[in-house]
Protein backbone atom coordinates (compact mmCIF):
# COMPACT_ATOMS: atom_id res chain seq x y z
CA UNK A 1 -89.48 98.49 -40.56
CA UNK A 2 -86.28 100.69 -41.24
CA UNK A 3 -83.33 100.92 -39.09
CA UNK A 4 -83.20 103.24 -36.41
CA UNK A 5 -81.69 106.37 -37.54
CA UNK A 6 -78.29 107.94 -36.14
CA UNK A 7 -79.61 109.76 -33.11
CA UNK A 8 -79.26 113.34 -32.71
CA UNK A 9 -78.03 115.44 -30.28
CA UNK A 10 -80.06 114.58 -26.67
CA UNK A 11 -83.23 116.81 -26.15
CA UNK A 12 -83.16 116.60 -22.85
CA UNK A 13 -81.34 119.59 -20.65
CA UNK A 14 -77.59 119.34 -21.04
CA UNK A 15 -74.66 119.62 -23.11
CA UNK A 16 -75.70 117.90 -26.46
CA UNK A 17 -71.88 117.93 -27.73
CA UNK A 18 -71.37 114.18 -27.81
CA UNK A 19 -74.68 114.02 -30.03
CA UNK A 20 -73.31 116.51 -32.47
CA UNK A 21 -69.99 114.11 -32.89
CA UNK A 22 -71.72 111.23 -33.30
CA UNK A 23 -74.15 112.69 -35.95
CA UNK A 24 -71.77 114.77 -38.44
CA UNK A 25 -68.91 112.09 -38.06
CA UNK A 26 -71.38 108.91 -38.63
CA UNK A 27 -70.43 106.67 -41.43
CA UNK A 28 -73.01 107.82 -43.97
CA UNK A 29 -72.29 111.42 -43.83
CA UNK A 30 -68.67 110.39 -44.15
CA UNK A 31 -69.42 108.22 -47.16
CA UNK A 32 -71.39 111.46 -48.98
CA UNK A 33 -68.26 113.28 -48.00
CA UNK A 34 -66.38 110.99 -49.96
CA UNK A 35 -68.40 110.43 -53.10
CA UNK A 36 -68.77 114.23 -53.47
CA UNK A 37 -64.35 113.92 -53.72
CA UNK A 38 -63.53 115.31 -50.18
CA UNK A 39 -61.11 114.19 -47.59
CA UNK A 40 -62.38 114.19 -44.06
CA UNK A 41 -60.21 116.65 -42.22
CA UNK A 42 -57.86 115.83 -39.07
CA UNK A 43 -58.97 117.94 -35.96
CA UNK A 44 -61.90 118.67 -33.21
CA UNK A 45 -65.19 119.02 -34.06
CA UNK A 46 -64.59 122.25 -34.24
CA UNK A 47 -62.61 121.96 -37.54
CA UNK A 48 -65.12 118.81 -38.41
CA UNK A 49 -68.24 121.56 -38.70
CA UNK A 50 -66.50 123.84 -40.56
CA UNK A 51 -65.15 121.67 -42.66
CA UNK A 52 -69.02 120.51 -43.41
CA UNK A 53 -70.33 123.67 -43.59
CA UNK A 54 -67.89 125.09 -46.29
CA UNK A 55 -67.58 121.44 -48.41
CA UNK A 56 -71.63 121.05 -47.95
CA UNK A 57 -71.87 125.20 -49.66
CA UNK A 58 -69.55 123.94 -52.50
CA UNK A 59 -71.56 120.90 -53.73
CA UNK A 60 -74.87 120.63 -51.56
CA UNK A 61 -76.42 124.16 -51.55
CA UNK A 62 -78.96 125.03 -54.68
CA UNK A 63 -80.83 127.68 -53.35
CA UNK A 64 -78.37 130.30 -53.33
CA UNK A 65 -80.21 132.29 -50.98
CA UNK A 66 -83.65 131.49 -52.73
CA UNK A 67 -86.60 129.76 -51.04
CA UNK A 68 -86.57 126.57 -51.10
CA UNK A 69 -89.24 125.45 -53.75
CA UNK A 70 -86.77 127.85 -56.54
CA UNK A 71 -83.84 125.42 -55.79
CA UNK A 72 -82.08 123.79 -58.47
CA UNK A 73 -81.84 120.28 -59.36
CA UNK A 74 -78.57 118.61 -59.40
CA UNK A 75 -77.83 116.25 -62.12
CA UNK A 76 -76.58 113.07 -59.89
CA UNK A 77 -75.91 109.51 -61.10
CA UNK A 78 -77.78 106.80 -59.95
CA UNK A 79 -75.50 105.25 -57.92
CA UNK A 80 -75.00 108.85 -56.00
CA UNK A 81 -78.33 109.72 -56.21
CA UNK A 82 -79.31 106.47 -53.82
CA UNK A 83 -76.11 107.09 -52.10
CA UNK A 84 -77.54 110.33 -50.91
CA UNK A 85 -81.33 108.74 -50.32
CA UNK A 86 -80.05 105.67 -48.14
CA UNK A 87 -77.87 108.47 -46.27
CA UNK A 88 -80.79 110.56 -45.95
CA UNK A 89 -82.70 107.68 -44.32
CA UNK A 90 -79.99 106.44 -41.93
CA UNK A 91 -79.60 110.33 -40.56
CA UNK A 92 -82.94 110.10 -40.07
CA UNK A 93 -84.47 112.60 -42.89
CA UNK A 94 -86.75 110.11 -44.30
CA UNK A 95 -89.23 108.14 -41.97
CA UNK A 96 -91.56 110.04 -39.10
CA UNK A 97 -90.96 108.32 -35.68
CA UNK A 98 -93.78 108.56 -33.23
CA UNK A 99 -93.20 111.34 -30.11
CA UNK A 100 -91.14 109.06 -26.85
CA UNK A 101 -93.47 110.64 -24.36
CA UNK A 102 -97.33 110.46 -23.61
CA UNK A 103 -97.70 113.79 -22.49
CA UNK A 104 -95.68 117.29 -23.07
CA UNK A 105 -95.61 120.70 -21.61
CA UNK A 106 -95.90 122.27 -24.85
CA UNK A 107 -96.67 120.90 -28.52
CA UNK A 108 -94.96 123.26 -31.27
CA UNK A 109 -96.14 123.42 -34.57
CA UNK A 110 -93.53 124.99 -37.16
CA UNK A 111 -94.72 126.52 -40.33
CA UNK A 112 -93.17 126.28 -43.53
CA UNK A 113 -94.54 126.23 -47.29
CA UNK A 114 -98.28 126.36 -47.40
CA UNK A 115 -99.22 122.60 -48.08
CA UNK A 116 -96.72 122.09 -45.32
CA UNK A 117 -98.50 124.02 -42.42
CA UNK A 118 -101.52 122.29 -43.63
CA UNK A 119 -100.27 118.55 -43.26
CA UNK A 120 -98.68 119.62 -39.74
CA UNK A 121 -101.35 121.19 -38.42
CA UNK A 122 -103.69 118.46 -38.97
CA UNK A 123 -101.19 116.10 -37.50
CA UNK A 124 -101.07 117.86 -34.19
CA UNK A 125 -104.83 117.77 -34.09
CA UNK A 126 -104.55 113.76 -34.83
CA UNK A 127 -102.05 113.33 -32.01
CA UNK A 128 -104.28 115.45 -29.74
CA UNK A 129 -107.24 113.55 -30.09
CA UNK A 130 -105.18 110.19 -30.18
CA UNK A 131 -104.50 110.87 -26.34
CA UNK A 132 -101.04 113.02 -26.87
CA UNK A 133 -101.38 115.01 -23.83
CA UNK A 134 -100.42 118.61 -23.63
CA UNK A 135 -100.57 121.04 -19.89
CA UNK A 136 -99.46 124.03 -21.76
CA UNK A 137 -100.92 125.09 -25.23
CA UNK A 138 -100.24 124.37 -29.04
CA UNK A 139 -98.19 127.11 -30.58
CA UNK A 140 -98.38 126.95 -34.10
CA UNK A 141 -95.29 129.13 -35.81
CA UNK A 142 -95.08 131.32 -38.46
CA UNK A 143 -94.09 134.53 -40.17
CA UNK A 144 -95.57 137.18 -42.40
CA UNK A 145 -93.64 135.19 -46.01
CA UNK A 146 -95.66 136.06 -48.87
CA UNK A 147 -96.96 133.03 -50.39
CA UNK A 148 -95.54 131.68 -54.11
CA UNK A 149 -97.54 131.16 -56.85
CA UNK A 150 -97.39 127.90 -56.74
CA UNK A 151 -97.92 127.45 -52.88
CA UNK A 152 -101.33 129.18 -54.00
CA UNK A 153 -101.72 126.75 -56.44
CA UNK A 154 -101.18 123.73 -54.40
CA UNK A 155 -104.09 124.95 -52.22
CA UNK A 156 -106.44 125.79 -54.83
CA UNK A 157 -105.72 122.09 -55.88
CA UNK A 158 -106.56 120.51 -52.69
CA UNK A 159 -110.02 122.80 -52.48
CA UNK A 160 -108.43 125.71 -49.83
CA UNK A 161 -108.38 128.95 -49.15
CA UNK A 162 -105.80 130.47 -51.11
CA UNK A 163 -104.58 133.10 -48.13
CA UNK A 164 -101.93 135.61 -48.50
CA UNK A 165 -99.34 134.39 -45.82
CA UNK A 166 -98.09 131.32 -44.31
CA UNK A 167 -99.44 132.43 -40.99
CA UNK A 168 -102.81 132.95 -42.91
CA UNK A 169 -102.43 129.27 -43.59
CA UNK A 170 -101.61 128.03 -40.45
CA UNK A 171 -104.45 130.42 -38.80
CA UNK A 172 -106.83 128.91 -41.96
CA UNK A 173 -105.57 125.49 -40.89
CA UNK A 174 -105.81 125.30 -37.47
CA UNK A 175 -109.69 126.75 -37.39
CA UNK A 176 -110.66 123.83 -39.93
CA UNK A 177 -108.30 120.89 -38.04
CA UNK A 178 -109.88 121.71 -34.19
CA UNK A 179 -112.84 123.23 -35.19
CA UNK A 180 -112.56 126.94 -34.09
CA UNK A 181 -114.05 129.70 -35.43
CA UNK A 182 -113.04 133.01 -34.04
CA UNK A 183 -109.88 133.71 -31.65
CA UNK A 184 -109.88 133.99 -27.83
CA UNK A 185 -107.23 136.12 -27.43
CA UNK A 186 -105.75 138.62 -29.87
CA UNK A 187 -102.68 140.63 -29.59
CA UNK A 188 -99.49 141.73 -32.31
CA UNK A 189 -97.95 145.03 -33.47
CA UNK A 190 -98.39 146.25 -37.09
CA UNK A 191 -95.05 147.54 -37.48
CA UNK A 192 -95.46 148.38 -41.31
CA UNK A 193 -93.68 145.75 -42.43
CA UNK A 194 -93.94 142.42 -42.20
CA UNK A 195 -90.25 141.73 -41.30
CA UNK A 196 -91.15 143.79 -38.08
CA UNK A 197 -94.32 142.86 -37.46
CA UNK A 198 -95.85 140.26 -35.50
CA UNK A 199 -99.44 138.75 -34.71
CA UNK A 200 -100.85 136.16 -32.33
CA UNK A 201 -104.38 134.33 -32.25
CA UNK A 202 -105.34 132.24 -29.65
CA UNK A 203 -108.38 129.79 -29.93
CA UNK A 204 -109.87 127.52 -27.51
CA UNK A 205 -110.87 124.21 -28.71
CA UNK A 206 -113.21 122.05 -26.86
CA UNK A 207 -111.73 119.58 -24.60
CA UNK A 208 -108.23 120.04 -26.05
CA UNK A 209 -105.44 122.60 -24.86
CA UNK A 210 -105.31 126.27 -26.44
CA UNK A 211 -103.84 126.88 -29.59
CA UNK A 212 -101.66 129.95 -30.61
CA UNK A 213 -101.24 130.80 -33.76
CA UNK A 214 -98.17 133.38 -33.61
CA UNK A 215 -96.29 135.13 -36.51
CA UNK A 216 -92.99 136.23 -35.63
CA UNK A 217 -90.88 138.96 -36.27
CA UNK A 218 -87.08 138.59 -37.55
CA UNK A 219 -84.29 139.09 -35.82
CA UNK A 220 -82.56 140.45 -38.40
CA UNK A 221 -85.08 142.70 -40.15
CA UNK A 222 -82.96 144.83 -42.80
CA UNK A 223 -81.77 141.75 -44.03
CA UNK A 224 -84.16 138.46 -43.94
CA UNK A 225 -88.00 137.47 -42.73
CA UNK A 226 -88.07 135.71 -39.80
CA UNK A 227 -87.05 132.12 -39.58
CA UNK A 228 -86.77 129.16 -37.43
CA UNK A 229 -84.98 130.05 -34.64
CA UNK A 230 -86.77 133.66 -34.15
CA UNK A 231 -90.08 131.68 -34.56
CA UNK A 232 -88.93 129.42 -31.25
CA UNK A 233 -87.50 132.08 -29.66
CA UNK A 234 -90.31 134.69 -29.80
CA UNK A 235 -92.53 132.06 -28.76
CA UNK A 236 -90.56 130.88 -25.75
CA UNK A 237 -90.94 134.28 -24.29
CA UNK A 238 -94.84 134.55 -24.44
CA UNK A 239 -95.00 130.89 -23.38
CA UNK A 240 -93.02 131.22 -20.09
CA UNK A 241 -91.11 127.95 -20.60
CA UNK A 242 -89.92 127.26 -17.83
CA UNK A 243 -86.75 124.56 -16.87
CA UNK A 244 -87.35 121.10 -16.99
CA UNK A 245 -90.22 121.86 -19.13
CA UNK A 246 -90.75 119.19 -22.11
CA UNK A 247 -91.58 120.71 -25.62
CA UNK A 248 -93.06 118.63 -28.46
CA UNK A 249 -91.77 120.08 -31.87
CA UNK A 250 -93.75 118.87 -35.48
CA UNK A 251 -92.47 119.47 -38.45
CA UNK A 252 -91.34 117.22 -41.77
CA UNK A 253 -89.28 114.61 -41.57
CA UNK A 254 -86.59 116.07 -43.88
CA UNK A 255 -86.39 118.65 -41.55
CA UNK A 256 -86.05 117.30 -38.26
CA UNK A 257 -82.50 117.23 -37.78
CA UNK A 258 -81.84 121.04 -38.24
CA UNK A 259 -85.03 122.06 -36.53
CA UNK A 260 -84.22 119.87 -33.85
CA UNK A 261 -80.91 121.83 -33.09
CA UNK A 262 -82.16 124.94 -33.99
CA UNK A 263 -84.54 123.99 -30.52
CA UNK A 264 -81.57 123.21 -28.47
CA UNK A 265 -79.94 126.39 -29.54
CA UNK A 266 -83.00 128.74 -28.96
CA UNK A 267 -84.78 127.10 -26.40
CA UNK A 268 -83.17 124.28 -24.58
CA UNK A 269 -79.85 125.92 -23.45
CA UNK A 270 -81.22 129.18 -22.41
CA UNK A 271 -84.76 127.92 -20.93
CA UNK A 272 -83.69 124.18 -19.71
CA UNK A 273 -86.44 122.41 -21.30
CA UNK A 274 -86.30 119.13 -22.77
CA UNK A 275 -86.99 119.16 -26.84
CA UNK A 276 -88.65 116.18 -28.97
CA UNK A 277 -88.69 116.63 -32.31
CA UNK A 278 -90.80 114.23 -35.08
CA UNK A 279 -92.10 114.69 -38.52
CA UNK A 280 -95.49 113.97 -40.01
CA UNK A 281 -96.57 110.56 -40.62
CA UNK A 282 -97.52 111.06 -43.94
CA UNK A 283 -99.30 107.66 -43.98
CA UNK A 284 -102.14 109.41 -41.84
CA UNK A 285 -105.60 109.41 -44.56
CA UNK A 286 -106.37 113.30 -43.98
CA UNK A 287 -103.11 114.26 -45.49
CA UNK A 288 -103.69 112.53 -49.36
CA UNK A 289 -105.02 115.35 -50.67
CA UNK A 290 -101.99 117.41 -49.57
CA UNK A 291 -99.06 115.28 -50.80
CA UNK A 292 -95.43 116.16 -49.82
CA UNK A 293 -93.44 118.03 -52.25
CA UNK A 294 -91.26 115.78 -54.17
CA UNK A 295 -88.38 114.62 -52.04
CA UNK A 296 -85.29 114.94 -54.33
CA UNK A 297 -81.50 113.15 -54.00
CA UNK A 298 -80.93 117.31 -54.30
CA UNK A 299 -83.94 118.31 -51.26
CA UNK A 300 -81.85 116.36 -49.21
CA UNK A 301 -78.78 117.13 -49.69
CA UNK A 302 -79.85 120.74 -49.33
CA UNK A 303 -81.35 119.80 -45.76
CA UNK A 304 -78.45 117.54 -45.23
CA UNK A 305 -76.16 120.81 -44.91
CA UNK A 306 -78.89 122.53 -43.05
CA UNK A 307 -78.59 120.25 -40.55
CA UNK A 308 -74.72 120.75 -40.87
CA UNK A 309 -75.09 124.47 -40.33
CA UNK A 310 -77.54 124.14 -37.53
CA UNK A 311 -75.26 121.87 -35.44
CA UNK A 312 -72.39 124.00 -36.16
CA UNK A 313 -74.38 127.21 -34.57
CA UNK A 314 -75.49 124.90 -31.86
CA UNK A 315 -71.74 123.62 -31.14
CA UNK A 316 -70.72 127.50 -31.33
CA UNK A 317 -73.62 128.33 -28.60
CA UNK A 318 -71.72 125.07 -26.35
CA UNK A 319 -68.78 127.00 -26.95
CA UNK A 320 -69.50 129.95 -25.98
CA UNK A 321 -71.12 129.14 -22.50
């Protein structure tokens, strides 16, 4: 059994400062710090997160604005490359921890490369029929991203549809994962272009809570397809959450600490809900034949300063009142 990991900032309503602290000044991000040759800087946190966020673009960022599958490779020693993998496990990156409660307002799926909404997808449907309790609905997040080559690939390899989208996949996923076979609901504007577009499918499962399948639009249209925090955020405002709501979020373990303050960004501090967030158990037997892309010393150093940047927007929103 590992060790707990360094907990992140509280999900429940509040001020989540104190979490952020105690995160980005634990002892293992310090030590990464370190072997990567900087000095940890005097100051407030203030200076703490920007210090991160402009040391972590120096040495830990290889996309360079790419997607994340056409990131580089760093060439790390051994002794750093475990350095970064133990880090990665004690800031919890590495192992899926079941969700605290029985029973949720809302369960959020987030999208991401196309073997990725797969293996989530089906997760939620495990947890569903395990007993996980839900009184609102399953919103399952996407956008409009053209799918890669080699997500197409990956699918073809695994005996799927190869769709066009990563909304097609999570709309492909969800009918095969609770059984559905055309929408309840349908509603979305076709704008023209996907980066101001946006869809949503609702299905009704038997004996399980509605499921939305919703592609978002970006905020920032002339520059970027929509992301995270747009996905949460355009959700939140069809869902109604409401305050004192708690919201279930699923993605990948490697990406639970930045999606997990993206959530108290977007939707805790202006709707007053409470925000879980867990990764897949990849141990679960429906997800073999959709194996996790290779988690690299470099993947997670990459997420490492996503998580960085994420608290740092998320200390900024604090800030700001």
């Amino acid at each position: 059994m590992p060790e707990l990991p360094v907990p992140l900032p509280a999900g429940a309503p509040g001020e989540p400062a104190a979490g952020i602290a105690g995160w980005v000044c634990a002892d293992p991000l310090r030590g990464l710090v370190a072997r990567f040759g900087g000095a940890w800087p005097d100051g407030d946190l203030t200076e703490v997160l920007r210090f991160l966020d402009e040391f972590s673009a120096r040495h830990w960022d290889f996309r360079g604005g790419r997607e994340r599958p056409d990131a580089r490779e760093p060439d790390l020693d051994p002794a750093t490359a475990a350095l970064v993998l133990d880090a990665a496990a004690a800031l919890g990156l590495v192992h899926p921890v079941p969700p605290t409660r029985g029973a949720y307002a809302h369960l959020v799926v987030l999208g991401g490369l196309a073997h990725a909404c797969v293996r989530r997808v089906t997760y939620a449907a495990h947890l569903l029929r395990a007993g996980l309790a839900v009184g609102g609905e399953v919103a399952v997040l996407g956008s409009f991203r053209p799918l890669s080559e080699w997500e197409r690939a990956t699918l073809a390899d695994a005996g799927l549809p190869a769709d066009d989208t990563e909304v097609d996949v999570l709309d492909t996923a969800v009918r095969r994962a609770f059984g559905v076979a055309v929408p309840a609901e349908r509603d979305g504007v076709d704008a023209g272009h996907p980066h101001h577009s946006w869809s949503s499918r609702t299905y009704h499962p038997r004996g399980l809570p509605p499921v939305r399948v919703l592609a978002a639009p970006s905020s920032e249209p002339h520059l970027r397809r929509a992301h995270t925090a747009d996905t949460q955020r355009f959700w939140a405002g069809h869902a109604q959450v409401a305050p004192g709501d708690q919201v279930l979020m699923l993605t990948a373990p490697i990406y639970v600490p930045f999606q997990h303050c993206d959530a108290l960004r977007t939707l805790a501090l202006p709707y007053g809900c409470g925000i879980d967030t867990v990764g897949v158990d990849p141990t679960l037997p429906g997800l073999a034949r959709l194996p996790e892309q290779t988690l690299s010393p470099g993947r997670y150093l990459q997420e490492i300063r996503s998580a960085v940047r994420s608290m740092r927007a998320l200390h900024a929103a604090l800030v700001a009142g």
